[in-house]
Protein backbone atom coordinates (compact mmCIF):
# COMPACT_ATOMS: atom_id res chain seq x y z
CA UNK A 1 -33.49 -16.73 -17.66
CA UNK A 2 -35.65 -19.01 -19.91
CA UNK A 3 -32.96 -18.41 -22.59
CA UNK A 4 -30.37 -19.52 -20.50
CA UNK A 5 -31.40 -22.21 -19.05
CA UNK A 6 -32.53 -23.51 -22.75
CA UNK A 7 -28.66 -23.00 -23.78
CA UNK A 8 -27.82 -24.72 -20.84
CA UNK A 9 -29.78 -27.69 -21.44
CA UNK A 10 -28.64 -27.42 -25.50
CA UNK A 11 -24.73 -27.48 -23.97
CA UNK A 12 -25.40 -30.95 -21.59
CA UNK A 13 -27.11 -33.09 -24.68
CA UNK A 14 -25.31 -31.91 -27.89
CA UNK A 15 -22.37 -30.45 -27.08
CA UNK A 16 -21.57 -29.51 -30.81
CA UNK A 17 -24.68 -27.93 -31.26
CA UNK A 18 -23.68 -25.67 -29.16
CA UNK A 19 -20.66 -24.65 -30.32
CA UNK A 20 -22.10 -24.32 -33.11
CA UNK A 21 -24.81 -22.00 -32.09
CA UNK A 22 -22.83 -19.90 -29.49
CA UNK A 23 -20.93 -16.83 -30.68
CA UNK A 24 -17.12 -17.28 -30.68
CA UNK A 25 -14.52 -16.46 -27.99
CA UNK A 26 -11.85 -14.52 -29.09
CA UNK A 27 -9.65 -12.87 -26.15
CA UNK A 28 -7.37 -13.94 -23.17
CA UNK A 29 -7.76 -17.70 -21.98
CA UNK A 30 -7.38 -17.61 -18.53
CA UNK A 31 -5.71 -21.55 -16.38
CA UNK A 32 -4.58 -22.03 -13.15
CA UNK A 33 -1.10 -23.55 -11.82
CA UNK A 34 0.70 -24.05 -8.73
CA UNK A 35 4.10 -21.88 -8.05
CA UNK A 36 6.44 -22.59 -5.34
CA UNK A 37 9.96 -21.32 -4.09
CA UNK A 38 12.26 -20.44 -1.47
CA UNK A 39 11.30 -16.67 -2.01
CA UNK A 40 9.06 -14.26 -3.99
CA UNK A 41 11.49 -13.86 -6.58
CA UNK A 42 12.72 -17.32 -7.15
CA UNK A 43 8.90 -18.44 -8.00
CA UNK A 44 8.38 -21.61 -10.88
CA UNK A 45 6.01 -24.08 -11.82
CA UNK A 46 5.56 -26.92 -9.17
CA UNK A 47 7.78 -29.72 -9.99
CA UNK A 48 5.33 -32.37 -9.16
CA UNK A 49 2.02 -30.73 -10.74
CA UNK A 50 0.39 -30.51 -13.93
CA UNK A 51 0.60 -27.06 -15.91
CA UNK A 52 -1.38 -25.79 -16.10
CA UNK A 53 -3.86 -27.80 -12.89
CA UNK A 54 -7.31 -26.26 -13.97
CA UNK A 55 -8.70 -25.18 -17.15
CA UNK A 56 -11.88 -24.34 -18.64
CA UNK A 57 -11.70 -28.17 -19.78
CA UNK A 58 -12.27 -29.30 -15.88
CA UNK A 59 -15.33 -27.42 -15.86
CA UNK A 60 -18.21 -30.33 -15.58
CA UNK A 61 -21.59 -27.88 -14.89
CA UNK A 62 -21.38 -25.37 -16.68
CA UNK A 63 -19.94 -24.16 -20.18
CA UNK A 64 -16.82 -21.98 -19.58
CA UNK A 65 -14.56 -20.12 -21.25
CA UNK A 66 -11.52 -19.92 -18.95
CA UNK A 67 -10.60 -20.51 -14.81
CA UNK A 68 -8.86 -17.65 -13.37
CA UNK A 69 -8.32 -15.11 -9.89
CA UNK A 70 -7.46 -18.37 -7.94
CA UNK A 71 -7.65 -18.33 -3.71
CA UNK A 72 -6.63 -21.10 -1.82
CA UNK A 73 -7.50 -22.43 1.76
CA UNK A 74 -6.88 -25.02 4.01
CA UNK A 75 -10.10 -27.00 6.16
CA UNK A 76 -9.14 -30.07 7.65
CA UNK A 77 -6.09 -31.35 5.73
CA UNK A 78 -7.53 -30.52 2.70
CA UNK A 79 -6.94 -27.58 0.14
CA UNK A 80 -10.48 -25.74 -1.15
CA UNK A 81 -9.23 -23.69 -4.49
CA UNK A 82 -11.95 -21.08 -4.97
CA UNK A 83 -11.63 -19.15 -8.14
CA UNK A 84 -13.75 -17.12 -11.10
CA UNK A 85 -15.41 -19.29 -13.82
CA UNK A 86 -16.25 -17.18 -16.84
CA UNK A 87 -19.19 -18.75 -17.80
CA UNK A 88 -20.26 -19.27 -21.66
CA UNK A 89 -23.93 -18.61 -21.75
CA UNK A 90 -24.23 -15.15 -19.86
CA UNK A 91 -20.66 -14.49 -19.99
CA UNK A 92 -20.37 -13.24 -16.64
CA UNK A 93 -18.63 -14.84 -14.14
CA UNK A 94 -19.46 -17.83 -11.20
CA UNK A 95 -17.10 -18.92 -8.44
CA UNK A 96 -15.90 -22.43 -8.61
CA UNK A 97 -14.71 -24.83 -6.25
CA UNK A 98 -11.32 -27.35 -6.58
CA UNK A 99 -10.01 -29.85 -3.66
CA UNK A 100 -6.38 -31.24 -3.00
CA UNK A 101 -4.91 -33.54 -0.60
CA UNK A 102 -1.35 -32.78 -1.80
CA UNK A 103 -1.34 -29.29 -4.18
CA UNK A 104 -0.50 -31.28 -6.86
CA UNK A 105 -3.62 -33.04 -8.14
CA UNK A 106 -6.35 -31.06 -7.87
CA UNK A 107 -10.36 -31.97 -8.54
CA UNK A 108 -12.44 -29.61 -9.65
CA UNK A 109 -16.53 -29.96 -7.68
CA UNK A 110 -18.97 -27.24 -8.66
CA UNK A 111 -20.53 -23.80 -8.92
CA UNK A 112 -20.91 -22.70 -5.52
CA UNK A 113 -21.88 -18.90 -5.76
CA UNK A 114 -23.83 -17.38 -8.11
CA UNK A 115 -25.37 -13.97 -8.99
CA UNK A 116 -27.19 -12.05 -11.66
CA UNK A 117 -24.20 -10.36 -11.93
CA UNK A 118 -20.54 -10.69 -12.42
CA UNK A 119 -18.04 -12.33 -9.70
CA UNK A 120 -14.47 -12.58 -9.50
CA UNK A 121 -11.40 -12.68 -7.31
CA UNK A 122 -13.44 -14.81 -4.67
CA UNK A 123 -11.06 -13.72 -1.49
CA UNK A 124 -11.73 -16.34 0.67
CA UNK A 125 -10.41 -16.31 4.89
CA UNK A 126 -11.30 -17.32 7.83
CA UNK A 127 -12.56 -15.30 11.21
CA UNK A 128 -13.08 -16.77 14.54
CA UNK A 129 -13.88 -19.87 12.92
CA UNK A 130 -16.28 -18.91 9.92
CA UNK A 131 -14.85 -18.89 6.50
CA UNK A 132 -15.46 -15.92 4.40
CA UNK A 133 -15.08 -14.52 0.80
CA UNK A 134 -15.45 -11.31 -0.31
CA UNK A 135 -15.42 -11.78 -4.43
CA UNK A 136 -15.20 -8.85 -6.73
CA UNK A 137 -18.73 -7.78 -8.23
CA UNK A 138 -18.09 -5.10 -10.44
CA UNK A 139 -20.55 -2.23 -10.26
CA UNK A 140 -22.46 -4.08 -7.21
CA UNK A 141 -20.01 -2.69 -4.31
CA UNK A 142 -17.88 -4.84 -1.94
CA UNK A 143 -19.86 -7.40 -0.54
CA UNK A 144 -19.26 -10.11 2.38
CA UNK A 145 -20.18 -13.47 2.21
CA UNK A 146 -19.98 -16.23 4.81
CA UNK A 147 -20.11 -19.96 4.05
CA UNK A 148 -23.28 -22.08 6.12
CA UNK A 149 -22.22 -25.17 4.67
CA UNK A 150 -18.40 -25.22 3.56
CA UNK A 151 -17.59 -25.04 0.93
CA UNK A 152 -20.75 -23.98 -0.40
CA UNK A 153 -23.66 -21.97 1.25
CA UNK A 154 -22.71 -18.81 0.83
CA UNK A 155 -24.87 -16.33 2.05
CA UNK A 156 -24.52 -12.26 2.02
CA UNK A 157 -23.78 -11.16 5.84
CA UNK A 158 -22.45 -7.10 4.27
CA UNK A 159 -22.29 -4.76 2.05
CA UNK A 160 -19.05 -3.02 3.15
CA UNK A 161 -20.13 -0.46 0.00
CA UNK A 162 -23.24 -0.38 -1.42
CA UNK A 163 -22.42 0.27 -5.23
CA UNK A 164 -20.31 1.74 -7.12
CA UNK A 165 -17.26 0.26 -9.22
CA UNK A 166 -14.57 -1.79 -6.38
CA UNK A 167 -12.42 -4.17 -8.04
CA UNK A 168 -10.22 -7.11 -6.30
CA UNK A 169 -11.09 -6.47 -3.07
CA UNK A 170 -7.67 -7.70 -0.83
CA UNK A 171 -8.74 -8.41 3.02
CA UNK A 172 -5.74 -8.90 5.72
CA UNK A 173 -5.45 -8.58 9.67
CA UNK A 174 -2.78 -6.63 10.92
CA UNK A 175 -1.93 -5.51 14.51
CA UNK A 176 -5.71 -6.84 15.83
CA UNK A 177 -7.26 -4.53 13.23
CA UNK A 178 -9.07 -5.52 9.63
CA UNK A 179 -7.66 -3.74 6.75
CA UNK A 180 -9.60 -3.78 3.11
CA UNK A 181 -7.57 -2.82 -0.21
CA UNK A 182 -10.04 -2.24 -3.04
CA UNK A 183 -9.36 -0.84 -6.79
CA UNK A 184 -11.80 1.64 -7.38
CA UNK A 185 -12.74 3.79 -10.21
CA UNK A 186 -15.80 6.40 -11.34
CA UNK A 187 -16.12 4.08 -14.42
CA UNK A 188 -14.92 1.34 -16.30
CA UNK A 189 -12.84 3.10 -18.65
CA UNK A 190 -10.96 5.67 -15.85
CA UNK A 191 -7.52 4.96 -14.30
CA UNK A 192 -7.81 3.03 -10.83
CA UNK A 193 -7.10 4.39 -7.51
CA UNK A 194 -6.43 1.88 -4.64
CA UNK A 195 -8.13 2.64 -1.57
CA UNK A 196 -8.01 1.70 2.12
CA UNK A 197 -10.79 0.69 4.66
CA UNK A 198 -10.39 -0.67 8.04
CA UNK A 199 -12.77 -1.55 10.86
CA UNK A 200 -12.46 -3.69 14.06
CA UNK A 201 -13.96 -7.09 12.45
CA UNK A 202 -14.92 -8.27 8.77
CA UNK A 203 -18.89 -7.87 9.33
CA UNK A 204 -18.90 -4.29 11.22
CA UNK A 205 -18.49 -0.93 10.46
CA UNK A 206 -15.45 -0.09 8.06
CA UNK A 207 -13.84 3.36 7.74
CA UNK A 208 -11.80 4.77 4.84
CA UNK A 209 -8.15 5.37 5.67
CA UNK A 210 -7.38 9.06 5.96
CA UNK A 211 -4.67 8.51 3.17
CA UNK A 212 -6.82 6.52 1.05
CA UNK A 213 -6.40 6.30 -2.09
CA UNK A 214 -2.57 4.97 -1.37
CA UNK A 215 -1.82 4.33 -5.08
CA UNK A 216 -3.21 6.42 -7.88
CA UNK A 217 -0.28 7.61 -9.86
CA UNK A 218 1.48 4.35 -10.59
CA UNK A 219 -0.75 2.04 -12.73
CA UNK A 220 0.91 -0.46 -12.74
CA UNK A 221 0.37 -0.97 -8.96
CA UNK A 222 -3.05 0.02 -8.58
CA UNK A 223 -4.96 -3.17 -8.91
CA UNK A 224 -4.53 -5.84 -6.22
CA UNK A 225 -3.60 -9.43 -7.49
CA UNK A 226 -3.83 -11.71 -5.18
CA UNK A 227 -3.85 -12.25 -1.16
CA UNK A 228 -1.78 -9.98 1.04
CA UNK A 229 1.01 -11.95 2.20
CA UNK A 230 3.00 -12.24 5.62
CA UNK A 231 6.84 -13.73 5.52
CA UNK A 232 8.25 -15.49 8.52
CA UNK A 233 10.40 -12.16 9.35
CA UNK A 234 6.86 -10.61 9.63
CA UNK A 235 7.59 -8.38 6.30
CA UNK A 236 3.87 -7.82 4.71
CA UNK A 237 3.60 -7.53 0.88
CA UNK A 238 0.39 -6.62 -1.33
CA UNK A 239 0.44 -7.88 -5.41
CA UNK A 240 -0.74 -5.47 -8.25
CA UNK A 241 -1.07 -6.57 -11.46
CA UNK A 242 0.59 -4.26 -14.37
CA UNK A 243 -1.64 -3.87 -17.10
CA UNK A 244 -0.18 -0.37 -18.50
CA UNK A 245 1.01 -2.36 -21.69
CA UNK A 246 -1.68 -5.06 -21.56
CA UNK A 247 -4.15 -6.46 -19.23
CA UNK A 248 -2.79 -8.77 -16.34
CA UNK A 249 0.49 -8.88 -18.07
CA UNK A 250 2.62 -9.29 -15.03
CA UNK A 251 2.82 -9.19 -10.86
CA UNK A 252 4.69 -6.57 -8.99
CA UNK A 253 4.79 -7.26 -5.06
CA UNK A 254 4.59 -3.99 -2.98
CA UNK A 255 5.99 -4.01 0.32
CA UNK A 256 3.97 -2.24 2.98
CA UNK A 257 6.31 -0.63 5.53
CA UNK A 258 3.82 1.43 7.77
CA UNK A 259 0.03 0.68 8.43
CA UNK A 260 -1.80 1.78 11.19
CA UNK A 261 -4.89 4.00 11.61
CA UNK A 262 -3.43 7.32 10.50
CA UNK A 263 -0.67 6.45 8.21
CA UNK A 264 0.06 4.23 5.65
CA UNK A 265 3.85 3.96 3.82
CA UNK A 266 4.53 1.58 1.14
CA UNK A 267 7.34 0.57 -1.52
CA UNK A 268 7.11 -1.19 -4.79
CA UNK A 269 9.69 -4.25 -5.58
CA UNK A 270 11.66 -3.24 -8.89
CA UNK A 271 10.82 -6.13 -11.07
CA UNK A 272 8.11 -8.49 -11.33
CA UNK A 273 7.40 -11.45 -9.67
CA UNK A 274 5.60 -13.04 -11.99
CA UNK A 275 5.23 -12.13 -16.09
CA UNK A 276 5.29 -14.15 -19.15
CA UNK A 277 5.75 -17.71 -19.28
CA UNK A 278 7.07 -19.71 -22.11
CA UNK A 279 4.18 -22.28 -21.96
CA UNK A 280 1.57 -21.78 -23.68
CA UNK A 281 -1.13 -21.12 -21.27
CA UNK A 282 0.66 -18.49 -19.92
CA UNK A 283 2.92 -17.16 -22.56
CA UNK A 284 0.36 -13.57 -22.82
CA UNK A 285 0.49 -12.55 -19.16
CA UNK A 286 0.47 -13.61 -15.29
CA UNK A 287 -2.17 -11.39 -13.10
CA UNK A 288 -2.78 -13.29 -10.13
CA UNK A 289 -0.95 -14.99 -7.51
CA UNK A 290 -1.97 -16.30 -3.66
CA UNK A 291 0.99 -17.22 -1.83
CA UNK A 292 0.72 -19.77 1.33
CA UNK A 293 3.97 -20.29 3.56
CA UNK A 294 4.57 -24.41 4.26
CA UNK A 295 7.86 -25.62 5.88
CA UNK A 296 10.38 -23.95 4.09
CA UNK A 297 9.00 -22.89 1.04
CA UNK A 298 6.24 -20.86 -0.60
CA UNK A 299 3.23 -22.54 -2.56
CA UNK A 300 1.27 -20.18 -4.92
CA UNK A 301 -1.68 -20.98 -6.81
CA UNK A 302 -1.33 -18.24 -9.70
CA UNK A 303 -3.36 -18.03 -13.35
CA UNK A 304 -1.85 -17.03 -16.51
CA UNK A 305 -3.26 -16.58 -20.02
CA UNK A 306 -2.67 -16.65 -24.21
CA UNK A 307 -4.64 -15.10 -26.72
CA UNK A 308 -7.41 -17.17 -28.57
């Protein structure tokens, strides 16, 4: 902790000694952009945004190496953009915190959750008037948080599991019931199995589906990516990254047909939604995308990344 705090303090009076001392980055660089469209399919970059809107330059409190897993929400006319930070000291991951008045310009606040361990894919909704987020933490179970003082004051209300590796944990309401889609698998290194909770409100007791897990054999569907989504005809979709070629390389949306207590039918949309760009944030891969229905047309906040 002493350590880290030293580097931090290093990083906020001589910013090139720090690079200097700090071990390299090499890997995928993770930035943020806004999407819209008329439909799923017909997705491209916002014509009135910058692309990408947020990267690891925008970060003001702490070093980081890339933005990414963005989640958006709207609190009183304004948009809260909640998304990983992959920090440069520990190199573990923080959730961040970016406002906009109009989706286009966005300004990017502070750290507002922090662990000992690793957090991602901050899921952030709102129940009965509280706003929640349940963020992926790797090895440390699914855990609940609830904000006291939004957008920050996050405190633990549950530990839907205790431990145990759940990845991208994907919340949604359906039919007056809560239903949780998690990635889970015995160890890093194993293929992921998706499987299916539900329980009668966010904080109580959640039960695993009786055909969890609901997608094993296809890979490339396996791994939530984003918020569960809702059209105006009422059709719902869930996103799953592909990474059978390479990680987060592209977005399939999944179209659930039947969910209910005992049954659960689903069917994957041919091609991507979202893959490589030809800019160069995103010309690697696209793994991430949170779509939010205004007027007419979808706005997504999605991440993409290149190799550094």
């Amino acid at each position: 902790m002493i350590k880290a705090a030293f580097k931090q303090l290093i990083w906020r009076l001589a910013p090139s000694l720090f690079q200097r001392l700090s071990t390299r980055y090499e890997g995928q660089c993770f930035s943020i952009s806004i999407y819209e469209g008329e439909r799923l399919d017909r997705l491209k970059p916002h014509s009135e945004a910058l692309s990408p809107v947020l990267t690891s330059q925008d970060i003001t409190d702490v070093p980081a190496l890339f933005v990414a897993d963005p989640f958006m929400i709207n609190n009183k006319d304004k948009w809260f953009m909640f998304f990983e930070v992959m920090e440069n000291i520990t190199r573990k991951g923080k959730i961040g915190v970016a406002t906009s008045s109009d989706l286009s310009r966005w300004h990017y606040h502070e750290i507002v959750l922090n662990e000992p361990f690793h957090l991602a894919y901050p899921y952030v909704f709102e129940h009965d008037g509280d706003i929640y987020m349940i963020p992926d933490s790797p090895g440390n179970g699914i855990r609940l948080y609830k904000a006291q003082d939004f957008p920050r004051g996050w405190s633990l209300v549950k530990k839907i599991q205790q431990k145990d590796i759940y990845c991208d944990n994907s919340i949604v309401q359906h039919d007056g019931v809560w239903w949780l889609f998690s990635a889970w698998a015995p160890d890093k290194s194993a293929p992921k199995k998706l499987r299916l909770f539900f329980a009668d409100r966010p904080d109580g007791d959640w039960v695993e589906h009786p055909a969890s897990p609901v997608a094993s054999r296809d890979q490339s569907i396996t791994r939530p990516a984003g918020r569960i989504f809702k059209d105006k005809s009422d059709r719902m979709f869930r996103f799953a990254q592909d990474g059978t070629r390479a990680y987060g390389e592209s977005v399939f949306a999944v179209e659930i047909l039947q969910l209910d207590h005992y049954s659960y039918q689903e069917k994957k949309v041919n091609a991507p939604i979202l893959g490589p760009g030809k800019e160069a944030w995103s010309q690697g891969g696209m793994h991430h995308i949170d779509v939010h229905c205004i007027g007419n047309r979808l706005f997504c906040c999605v991440d993409g990344w290149q190799l550094v």
